[in-house]
C-alpha atoms as a PDB file:
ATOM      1  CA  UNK A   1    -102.604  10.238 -49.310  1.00  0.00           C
ATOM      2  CA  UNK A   2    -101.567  11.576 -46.249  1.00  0.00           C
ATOM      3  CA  UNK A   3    -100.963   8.281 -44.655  1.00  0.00           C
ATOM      4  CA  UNK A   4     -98.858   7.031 -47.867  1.00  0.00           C
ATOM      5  CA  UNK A   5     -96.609   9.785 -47.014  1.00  0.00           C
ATOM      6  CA  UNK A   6     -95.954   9.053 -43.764  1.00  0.00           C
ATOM      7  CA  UNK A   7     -95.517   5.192 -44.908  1.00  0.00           C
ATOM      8  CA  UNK A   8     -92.881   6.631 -47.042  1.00  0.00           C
ATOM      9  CA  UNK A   9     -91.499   9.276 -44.701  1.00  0.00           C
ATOM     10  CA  UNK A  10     -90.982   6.443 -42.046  1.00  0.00           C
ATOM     11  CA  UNK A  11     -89.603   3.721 -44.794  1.00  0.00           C
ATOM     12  CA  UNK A  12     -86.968   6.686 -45.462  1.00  0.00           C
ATOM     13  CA  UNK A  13     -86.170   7.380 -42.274  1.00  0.00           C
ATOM     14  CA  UNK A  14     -86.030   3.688 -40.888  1.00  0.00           C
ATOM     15  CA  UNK A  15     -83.214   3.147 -44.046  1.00  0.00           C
ATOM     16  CA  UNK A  16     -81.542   5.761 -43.328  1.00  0.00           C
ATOM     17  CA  UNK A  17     -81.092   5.009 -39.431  1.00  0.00           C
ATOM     18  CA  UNK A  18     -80.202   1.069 -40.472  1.00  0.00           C
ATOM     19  CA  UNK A  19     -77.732   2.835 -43.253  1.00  0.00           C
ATOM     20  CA  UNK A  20     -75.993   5.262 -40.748  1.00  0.00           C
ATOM     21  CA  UNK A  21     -75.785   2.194 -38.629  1.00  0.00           C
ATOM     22  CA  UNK A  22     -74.466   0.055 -40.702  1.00  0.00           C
ATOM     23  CA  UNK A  23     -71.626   2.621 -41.982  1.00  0.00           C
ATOM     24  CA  UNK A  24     -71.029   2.944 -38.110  1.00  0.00           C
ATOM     25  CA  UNK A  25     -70.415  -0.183 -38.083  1.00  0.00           C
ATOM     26  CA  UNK A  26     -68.411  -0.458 -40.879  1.00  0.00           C
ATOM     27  CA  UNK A  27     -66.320   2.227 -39.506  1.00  0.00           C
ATOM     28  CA  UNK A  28     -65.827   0.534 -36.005  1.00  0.00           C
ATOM     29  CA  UNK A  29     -64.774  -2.943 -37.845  1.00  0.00           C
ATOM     30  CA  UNK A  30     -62.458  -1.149 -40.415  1.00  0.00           C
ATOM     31  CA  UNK A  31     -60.423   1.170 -37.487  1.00  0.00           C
ATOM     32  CA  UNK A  32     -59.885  -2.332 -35.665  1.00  0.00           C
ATOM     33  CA  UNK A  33     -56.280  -2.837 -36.975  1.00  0.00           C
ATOM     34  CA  UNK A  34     -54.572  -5.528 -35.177  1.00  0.00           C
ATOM     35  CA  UNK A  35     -52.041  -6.283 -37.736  1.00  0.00           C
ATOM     36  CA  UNK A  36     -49.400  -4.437 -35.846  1.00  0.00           C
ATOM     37  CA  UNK A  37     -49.704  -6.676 -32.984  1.00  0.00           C
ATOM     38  CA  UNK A  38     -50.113 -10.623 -31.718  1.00  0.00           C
ATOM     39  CA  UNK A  39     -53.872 -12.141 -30.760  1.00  0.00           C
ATOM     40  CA  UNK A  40     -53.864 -15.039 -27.902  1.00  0.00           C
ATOM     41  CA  UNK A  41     -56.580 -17.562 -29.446  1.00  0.00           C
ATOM     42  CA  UNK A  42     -57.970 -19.343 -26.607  1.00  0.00           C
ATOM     43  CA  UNK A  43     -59.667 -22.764 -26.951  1.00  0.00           C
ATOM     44  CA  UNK A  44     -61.290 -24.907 -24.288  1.00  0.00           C
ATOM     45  CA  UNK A  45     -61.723 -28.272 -23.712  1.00  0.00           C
ATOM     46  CA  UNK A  46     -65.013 -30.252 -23.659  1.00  0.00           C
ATOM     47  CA  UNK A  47     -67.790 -29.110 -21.996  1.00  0.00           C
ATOM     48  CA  UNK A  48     -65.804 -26.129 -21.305  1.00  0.00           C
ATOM     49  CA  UNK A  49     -67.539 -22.070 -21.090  1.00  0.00           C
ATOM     50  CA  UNK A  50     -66.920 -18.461 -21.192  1.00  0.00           C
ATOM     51  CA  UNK A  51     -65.343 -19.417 -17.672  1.00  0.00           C
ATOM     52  CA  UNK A  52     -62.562 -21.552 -18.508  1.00  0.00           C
ATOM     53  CA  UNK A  53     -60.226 -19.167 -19.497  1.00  0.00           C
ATOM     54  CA  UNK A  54     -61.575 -16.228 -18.028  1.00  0.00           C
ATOM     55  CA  UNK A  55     -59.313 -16.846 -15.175  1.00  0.00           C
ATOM     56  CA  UNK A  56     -55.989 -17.503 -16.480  1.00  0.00           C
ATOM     57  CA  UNK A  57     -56.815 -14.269 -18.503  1.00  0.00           C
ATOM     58  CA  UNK A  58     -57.360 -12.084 -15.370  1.00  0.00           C
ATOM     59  CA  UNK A  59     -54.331 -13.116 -14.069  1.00  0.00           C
ATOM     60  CA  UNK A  60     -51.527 -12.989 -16.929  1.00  0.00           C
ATOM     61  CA  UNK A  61     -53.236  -9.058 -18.190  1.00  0.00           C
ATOM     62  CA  UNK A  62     -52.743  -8.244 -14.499  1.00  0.00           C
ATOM     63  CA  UNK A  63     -49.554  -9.915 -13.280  1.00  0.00           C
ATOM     64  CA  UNK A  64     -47.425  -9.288 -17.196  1.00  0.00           C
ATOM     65  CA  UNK A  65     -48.982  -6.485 -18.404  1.00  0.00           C
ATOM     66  CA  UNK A  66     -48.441  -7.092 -21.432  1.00  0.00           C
ATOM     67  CA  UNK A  67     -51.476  -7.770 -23.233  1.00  0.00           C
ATOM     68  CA  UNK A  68     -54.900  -5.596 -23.061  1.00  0.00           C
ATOM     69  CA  UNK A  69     -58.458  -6.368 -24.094  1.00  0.00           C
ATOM     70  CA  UNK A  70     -60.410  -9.337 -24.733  1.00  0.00           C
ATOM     71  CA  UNK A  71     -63.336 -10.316 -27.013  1.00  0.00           C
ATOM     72  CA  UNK A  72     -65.173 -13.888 -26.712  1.00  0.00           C
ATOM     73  CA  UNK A  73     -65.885 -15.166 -30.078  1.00  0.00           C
ATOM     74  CA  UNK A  74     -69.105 -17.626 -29.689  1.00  0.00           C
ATOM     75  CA  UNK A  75     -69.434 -20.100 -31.967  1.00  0.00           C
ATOM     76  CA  UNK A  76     -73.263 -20.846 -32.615  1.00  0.00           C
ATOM     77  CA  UNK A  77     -74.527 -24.232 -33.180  1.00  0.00           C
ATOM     78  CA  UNK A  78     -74.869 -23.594 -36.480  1.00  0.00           C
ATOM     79  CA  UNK A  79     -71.460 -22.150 -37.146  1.00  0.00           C
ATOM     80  CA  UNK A  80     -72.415 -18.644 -36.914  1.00  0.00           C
ATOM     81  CA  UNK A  81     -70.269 -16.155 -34.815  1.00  0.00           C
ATOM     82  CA  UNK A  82     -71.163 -13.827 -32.408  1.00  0.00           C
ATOM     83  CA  UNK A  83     -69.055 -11.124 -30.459  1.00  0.00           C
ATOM     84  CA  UNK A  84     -68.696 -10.430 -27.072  1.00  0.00           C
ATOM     85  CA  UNK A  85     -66.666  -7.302 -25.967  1.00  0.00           C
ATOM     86  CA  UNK A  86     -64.721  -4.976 -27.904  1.00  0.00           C
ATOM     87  CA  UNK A  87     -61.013  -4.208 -29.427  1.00  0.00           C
ATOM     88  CA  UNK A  88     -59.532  -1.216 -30.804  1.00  0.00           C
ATOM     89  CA  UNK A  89     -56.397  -0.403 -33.079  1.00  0.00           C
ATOM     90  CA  UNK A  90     -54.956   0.101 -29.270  1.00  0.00           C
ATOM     91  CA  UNK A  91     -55.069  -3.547 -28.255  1.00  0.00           C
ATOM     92  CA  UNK A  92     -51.823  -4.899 -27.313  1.00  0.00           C
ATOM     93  CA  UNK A  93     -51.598  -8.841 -27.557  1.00  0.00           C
ATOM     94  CA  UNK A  94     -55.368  -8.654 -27.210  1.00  0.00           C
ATOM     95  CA  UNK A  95     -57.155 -12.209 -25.709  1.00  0.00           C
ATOM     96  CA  UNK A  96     -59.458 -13.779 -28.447  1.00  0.00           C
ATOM     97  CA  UNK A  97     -61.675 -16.367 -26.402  1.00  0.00           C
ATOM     98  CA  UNK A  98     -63.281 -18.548 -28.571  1.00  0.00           C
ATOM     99  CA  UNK A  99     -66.264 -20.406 -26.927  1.00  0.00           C
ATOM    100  CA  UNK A 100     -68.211 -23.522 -28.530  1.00  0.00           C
ATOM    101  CA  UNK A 101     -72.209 -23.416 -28.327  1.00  0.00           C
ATOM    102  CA  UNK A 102     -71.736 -27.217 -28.767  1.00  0.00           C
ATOM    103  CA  UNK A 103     -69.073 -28.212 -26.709  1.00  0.00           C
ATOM    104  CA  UNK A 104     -69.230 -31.645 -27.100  1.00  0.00           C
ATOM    105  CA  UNK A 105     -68.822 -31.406 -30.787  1.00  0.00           C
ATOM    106  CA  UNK A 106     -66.266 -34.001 -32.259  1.00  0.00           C
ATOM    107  CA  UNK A 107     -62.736 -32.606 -32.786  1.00  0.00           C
ATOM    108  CA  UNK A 108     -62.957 -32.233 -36.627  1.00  0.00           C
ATOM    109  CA  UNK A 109     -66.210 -30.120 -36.352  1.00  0.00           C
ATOM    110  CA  UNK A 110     -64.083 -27.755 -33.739  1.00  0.00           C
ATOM    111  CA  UNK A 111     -61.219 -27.416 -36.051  1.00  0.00           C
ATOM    112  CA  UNK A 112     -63.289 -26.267 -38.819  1.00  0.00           C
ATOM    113  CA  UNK A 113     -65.093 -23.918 -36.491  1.00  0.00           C
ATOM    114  CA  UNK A 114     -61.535 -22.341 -35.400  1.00  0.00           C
ATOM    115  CA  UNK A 115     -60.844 -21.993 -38.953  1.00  0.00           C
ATOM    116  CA  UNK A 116     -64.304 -19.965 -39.191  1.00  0.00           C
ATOM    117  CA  UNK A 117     -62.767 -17.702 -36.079  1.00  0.00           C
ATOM    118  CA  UNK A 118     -59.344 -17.166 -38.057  1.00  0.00           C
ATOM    119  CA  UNK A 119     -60.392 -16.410 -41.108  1.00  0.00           C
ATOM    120  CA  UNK A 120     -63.204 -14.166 -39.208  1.00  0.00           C
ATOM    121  CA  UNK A 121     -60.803 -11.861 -36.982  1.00  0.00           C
ATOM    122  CA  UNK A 122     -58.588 -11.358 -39.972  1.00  0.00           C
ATOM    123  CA  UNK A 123     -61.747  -9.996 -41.691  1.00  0.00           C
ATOM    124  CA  UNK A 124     -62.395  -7.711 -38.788  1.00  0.00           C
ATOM    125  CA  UNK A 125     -59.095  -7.037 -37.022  1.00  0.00           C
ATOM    126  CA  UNK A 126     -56.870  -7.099 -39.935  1.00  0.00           C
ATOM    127  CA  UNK A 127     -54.962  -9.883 -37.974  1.00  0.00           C
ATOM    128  CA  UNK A 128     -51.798 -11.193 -39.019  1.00  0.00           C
ATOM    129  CA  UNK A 129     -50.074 -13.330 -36.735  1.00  0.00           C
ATOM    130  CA  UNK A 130     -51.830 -15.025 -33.766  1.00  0.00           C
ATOM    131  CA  UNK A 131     -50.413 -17.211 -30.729  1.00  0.00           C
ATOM    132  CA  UNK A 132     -53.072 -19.848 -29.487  1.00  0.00           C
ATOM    133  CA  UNK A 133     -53.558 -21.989 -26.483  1.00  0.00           C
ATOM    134  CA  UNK A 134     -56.039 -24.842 -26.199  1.00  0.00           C
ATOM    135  CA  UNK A 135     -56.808 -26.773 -22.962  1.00  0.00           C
ATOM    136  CA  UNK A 136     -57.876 -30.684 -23.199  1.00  0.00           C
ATOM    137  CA  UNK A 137     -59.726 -31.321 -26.725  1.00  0.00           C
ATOM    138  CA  UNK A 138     -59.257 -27.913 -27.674  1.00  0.00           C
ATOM    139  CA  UNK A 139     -55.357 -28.151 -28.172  1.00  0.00           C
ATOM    140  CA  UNK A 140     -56.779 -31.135 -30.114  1.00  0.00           C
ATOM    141  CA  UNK A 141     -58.608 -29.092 -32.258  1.00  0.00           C
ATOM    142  CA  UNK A 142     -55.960 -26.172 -32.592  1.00  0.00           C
ATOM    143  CA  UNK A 143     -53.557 -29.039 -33.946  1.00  0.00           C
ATOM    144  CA  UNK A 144     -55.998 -30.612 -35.889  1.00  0.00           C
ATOM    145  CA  UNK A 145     -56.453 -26.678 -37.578  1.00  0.00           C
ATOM    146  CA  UNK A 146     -52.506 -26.662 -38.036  1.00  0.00           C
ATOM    147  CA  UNK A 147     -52.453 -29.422 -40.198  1.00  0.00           C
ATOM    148  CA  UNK A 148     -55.622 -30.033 -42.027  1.00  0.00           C
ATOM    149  CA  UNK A 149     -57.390 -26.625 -42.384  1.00  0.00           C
ATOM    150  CA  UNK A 150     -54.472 -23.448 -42.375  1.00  0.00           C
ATOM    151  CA  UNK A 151     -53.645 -21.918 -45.807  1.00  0.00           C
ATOM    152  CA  UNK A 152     -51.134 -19.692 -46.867  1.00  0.00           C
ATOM    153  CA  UNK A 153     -53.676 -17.332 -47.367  1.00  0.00           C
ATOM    154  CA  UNK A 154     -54.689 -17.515 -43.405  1.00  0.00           C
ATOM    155  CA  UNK A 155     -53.330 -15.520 -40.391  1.00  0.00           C
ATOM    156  CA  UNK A 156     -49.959 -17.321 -39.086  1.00  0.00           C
ATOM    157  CA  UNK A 157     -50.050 -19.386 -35.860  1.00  0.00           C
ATOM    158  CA  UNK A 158     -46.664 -18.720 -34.686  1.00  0.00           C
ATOM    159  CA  UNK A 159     -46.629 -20.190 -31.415  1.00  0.00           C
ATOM    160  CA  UNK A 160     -49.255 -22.924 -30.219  1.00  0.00           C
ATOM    161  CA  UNK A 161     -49.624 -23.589 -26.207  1.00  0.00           C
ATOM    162  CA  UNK A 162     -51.537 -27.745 -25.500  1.00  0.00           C
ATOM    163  CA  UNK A 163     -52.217 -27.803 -21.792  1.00  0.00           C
ATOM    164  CA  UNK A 164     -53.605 -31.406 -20.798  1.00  0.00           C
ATOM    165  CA  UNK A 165     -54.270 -32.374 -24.084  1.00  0.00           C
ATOM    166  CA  UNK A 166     -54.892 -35.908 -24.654  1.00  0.00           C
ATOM    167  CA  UNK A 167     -53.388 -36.815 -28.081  1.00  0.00           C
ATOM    168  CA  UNK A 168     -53.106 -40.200 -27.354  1.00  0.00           C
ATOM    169  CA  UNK A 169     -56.835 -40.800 -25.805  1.00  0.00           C
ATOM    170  CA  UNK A 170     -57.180 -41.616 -22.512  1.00  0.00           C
ATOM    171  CA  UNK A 171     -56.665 -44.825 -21.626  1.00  0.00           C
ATOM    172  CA  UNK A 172     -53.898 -45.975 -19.574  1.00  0.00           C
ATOM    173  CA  UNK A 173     -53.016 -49.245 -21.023  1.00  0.00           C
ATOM    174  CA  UNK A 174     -51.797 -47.100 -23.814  1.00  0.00           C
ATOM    175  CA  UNK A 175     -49.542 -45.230 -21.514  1.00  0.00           C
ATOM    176  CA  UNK A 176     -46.977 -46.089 -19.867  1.00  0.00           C
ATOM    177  CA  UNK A 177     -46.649 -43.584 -16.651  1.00  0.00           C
ATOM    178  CA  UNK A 178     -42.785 -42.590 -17.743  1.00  0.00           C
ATOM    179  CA  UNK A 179     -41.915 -38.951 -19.108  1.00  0.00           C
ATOM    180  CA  UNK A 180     -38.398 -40.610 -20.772  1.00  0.00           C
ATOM    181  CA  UNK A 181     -40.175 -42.207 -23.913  1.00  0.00           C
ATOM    182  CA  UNK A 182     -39.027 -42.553 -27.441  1.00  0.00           C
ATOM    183  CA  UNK A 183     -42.981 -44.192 -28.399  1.00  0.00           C
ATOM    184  CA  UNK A 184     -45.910 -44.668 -26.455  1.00  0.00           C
ATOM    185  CA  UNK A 185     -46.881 -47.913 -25.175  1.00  0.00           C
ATOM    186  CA  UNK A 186     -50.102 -48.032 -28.230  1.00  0.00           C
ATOM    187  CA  UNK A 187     -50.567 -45.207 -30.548  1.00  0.00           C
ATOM    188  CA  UNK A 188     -54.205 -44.830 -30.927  1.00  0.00           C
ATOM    189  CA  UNK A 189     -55.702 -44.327 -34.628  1.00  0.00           C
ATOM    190  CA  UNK A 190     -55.762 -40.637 -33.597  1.00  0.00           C
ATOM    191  CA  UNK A 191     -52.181 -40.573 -32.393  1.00  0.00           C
ATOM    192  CA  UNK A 192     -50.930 -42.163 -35.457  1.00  0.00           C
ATOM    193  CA  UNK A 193     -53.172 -39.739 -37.755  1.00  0.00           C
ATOM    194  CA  UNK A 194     -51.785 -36.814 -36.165  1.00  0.00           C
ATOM    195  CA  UNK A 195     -47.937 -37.992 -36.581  1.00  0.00           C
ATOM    196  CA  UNK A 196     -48.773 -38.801 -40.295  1.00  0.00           C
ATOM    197  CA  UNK A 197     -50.486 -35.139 -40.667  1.00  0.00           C
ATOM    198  CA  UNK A 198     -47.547 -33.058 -38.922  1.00  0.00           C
ATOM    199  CA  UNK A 199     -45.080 -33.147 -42.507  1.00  0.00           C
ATOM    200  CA  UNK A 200     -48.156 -29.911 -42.669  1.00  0.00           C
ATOM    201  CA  UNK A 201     -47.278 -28.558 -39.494  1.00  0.00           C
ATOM    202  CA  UNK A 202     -45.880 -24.930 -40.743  1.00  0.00           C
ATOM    203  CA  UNK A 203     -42.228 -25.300 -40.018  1.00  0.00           C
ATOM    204  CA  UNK A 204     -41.746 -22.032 -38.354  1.00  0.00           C
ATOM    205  CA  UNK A 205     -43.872 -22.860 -35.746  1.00  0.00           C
ATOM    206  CA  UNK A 206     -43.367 -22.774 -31.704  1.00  0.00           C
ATOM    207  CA  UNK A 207     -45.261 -24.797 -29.595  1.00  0.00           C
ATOM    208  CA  UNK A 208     -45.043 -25.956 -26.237  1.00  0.00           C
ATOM    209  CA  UNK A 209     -47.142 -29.040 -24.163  1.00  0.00           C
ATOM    210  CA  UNK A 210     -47.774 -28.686 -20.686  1.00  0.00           C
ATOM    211  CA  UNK A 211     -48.945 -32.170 -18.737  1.00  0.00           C
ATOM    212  CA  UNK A 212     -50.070 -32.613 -15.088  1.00  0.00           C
ATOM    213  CA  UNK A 213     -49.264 -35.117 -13.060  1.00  0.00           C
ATOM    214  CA  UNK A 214     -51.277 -35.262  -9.889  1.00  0.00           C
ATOM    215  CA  UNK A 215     -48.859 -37.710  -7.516  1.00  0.00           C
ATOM    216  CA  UNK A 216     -45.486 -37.025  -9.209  1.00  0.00           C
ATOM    217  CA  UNK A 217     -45.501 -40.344 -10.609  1.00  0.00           C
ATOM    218  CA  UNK A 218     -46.217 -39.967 -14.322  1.00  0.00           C
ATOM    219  CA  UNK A 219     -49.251 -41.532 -14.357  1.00  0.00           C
ATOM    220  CA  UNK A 220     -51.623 -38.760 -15.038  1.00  0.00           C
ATOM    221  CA  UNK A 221     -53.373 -35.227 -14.610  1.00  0.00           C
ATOM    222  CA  UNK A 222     -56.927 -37.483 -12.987  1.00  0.00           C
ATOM    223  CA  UNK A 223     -58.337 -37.856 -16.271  1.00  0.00           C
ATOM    224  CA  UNK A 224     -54.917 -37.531 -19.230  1.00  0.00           C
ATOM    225  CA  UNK A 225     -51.976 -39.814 -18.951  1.00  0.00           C
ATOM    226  CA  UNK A 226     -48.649 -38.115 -18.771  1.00  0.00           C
ATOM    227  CA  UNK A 227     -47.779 -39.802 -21.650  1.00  0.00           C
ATOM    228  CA  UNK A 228     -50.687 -38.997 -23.777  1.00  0.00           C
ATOM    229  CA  UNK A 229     -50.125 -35.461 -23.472  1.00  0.00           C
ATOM    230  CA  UNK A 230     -46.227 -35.707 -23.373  1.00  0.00           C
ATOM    231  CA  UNK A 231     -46.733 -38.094 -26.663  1.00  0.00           C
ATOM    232  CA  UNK A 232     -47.157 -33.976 -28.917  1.00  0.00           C
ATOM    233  CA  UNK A 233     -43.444 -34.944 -28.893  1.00  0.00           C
ATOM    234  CA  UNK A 234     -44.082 -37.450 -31.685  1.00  0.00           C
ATOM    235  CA  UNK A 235     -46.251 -34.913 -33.401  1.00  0.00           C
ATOM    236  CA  UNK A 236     -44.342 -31.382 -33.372  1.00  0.00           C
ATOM    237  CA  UNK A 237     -40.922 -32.339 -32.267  1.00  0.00           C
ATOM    238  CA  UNK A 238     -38.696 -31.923 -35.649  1.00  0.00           C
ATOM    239  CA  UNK A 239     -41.251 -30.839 -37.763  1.00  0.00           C
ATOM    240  CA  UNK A 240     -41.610 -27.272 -35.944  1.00  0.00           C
ATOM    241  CA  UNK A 241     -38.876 -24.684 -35.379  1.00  0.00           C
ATOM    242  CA  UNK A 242     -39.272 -25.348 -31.777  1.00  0.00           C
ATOM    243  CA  UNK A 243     -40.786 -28.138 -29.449  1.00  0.00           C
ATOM    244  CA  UNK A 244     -40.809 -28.224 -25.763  1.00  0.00           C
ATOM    245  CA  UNK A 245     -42.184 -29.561 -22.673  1.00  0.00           C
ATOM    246  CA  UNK A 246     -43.178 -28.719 -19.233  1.00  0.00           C
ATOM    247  CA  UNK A 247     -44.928 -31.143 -16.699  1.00  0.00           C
ATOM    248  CA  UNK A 248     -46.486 -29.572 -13.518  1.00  0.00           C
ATOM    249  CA  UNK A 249     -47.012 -31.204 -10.135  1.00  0.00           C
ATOM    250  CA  UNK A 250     -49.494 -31.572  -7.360  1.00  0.00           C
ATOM    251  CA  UNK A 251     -52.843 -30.871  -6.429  1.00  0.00           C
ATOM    252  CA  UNK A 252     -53.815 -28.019  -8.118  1.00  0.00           C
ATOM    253  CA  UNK A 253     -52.164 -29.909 -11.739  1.00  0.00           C
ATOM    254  CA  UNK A 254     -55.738 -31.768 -11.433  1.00  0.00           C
ATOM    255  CA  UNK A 255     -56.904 -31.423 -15.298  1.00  0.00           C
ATOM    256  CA  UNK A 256     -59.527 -29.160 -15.023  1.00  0.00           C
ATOM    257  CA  UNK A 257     -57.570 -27.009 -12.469  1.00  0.00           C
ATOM    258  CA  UNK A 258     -54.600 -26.554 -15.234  1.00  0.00           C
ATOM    259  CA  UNK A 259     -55.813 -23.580 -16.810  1.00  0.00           C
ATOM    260  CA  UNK A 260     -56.399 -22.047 -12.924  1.00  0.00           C
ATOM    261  CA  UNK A 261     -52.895 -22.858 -11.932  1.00  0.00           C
ATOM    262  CA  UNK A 262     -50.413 -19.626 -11.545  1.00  0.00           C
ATOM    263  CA  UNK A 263     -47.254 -22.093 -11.971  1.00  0.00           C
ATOM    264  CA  UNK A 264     -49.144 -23.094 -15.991  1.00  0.00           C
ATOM    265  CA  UNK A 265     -49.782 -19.102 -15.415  1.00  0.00           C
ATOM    266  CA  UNK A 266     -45.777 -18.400 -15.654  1.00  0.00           C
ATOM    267  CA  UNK A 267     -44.993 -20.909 -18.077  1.00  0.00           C
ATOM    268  CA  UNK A 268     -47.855 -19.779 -20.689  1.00  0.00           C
ATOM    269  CA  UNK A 269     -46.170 -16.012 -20.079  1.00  0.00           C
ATOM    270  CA  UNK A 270     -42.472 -16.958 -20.313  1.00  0.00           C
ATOM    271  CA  UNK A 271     -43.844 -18.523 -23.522  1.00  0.00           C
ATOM    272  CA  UNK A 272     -46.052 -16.750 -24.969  1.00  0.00           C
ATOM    273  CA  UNK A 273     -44.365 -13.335 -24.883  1.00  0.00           C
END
């Protein structure tokens, strides 16, 4: 008998502990009230980490000041989320990292996993309102998101940030090295899907594309044509509430050094806030 009791005793007090931590819980989630301010969603490209933005974050919070906090949102394999780092109802423009298990997954299976994230954080955060940036594929996926996979019933992306991203693939027989185009030299099937999908685009939104160009000649960032990434023009110019462009130079505009460069640093702060 005795031992039936303390069965019972310890069932009772092991639901009660998971109970009072769950309600803790739920308390923690519920104070999180973001909708007074503006999330950065952060996206990398392929084969990108926790690391790729981590920089760029470092630097704008301490240089601008004007954002505080950051959470990475890890997407599992299977689609499941798990959070790294906290935010309180005192974030201000807090940095929302979201980070791919598979990060090699095709670009639809990415969009629908950012959907996941958005409709997530305005579970949890009471989000409202979000700006996002996406390096490489993941600006792919972010605009992919934009026109396929937002609702009315979503948060609103009101400005959108492509670094390097390569709407127009990669290959340089389909672009010309030139930043004065009207059309690319061969839209891809991708290209081409995108332009027919931006009459979605939300028609309030910002968004701006930033390009490298290694030599100063157009041709290319080492691994996206100029023209590729310069060719969002065909996707958000007119059918957003503002388009522009900025290409950086040199060195350090080397693709995967983009999202390290302090010049991309200003221009994704003069932008962004």
């Amino acid at each position: 008998m005795w031992h039936k009791l303390a069965l019972f005793g310890g069932c009772i007090f092991l639901a009660i502990a998971v109970f009072g931590s769950i309600r803790a819980y739920s308390a923690k989630v519920k104070d999180v009230d973001l909708s007074k301010t503006t999330p950065i969603v952060l996206v990398h490209g392929t084969h990108g980490t926790a690391n790729s933005f981590n920089g760029m974050i470092s630097r704008i919070t301490e240089t601008y000041g004007k954002s505080t906090d950051k959470v990475i949102v890890l997407v599992k394999k299977d689609g499941t989320l798990e959070y790294q780092g906290t935010l309180s109802n005192k974030s201000k423009n807090p940095f929302i990292q979201v980070v791919f298990e598979n990060n090699d997954a095709p670009i639809d299976q990415e969009a629908a996993w950012v959907a996941t994230v958005i409709k997530d954080i305005q579970k949890k955060y009471n989000v409202t309102q979000y700006n996002a940036i996406g390096h490489s594929n993941g600006g792919l996926a972010l605009t992919t998101y934009a026109e396929k996979l937002a609702d009315d019933s979503a948060p609103i992306m009101e400005k959108l940030i492509v670094i390097g991203t390569p709407f127009n693939d990669l290959d340089g027989d389909d672009n010309a090295a030139t930043t004065d185009f009207t059309d690319v030299t061969n839209r891809t099937t991708e290209l081409q899907q995108y332009i027919d999908d931006s009459t979605n685009l939300d028609a309030k939104l910002q968004v701006l594309s930033i390009a490298g160009d290694l030599d100063d000649n157009a041709v290319s960032d080492g691994v996206v044509p100029v023209q590729s990434a310069l060719s969002s023009r065909l996707i958000f110019a007119g059918n957003v509430a503002n388009y522009s462009e900025e290409v950086v130079t040199g060195a350090n505009a080397q693709h995967s050094d983009l999202h390290e460069n302090t010049t991309v640093d200003g221009i994704v702060a003069d932008f962004i806030y």
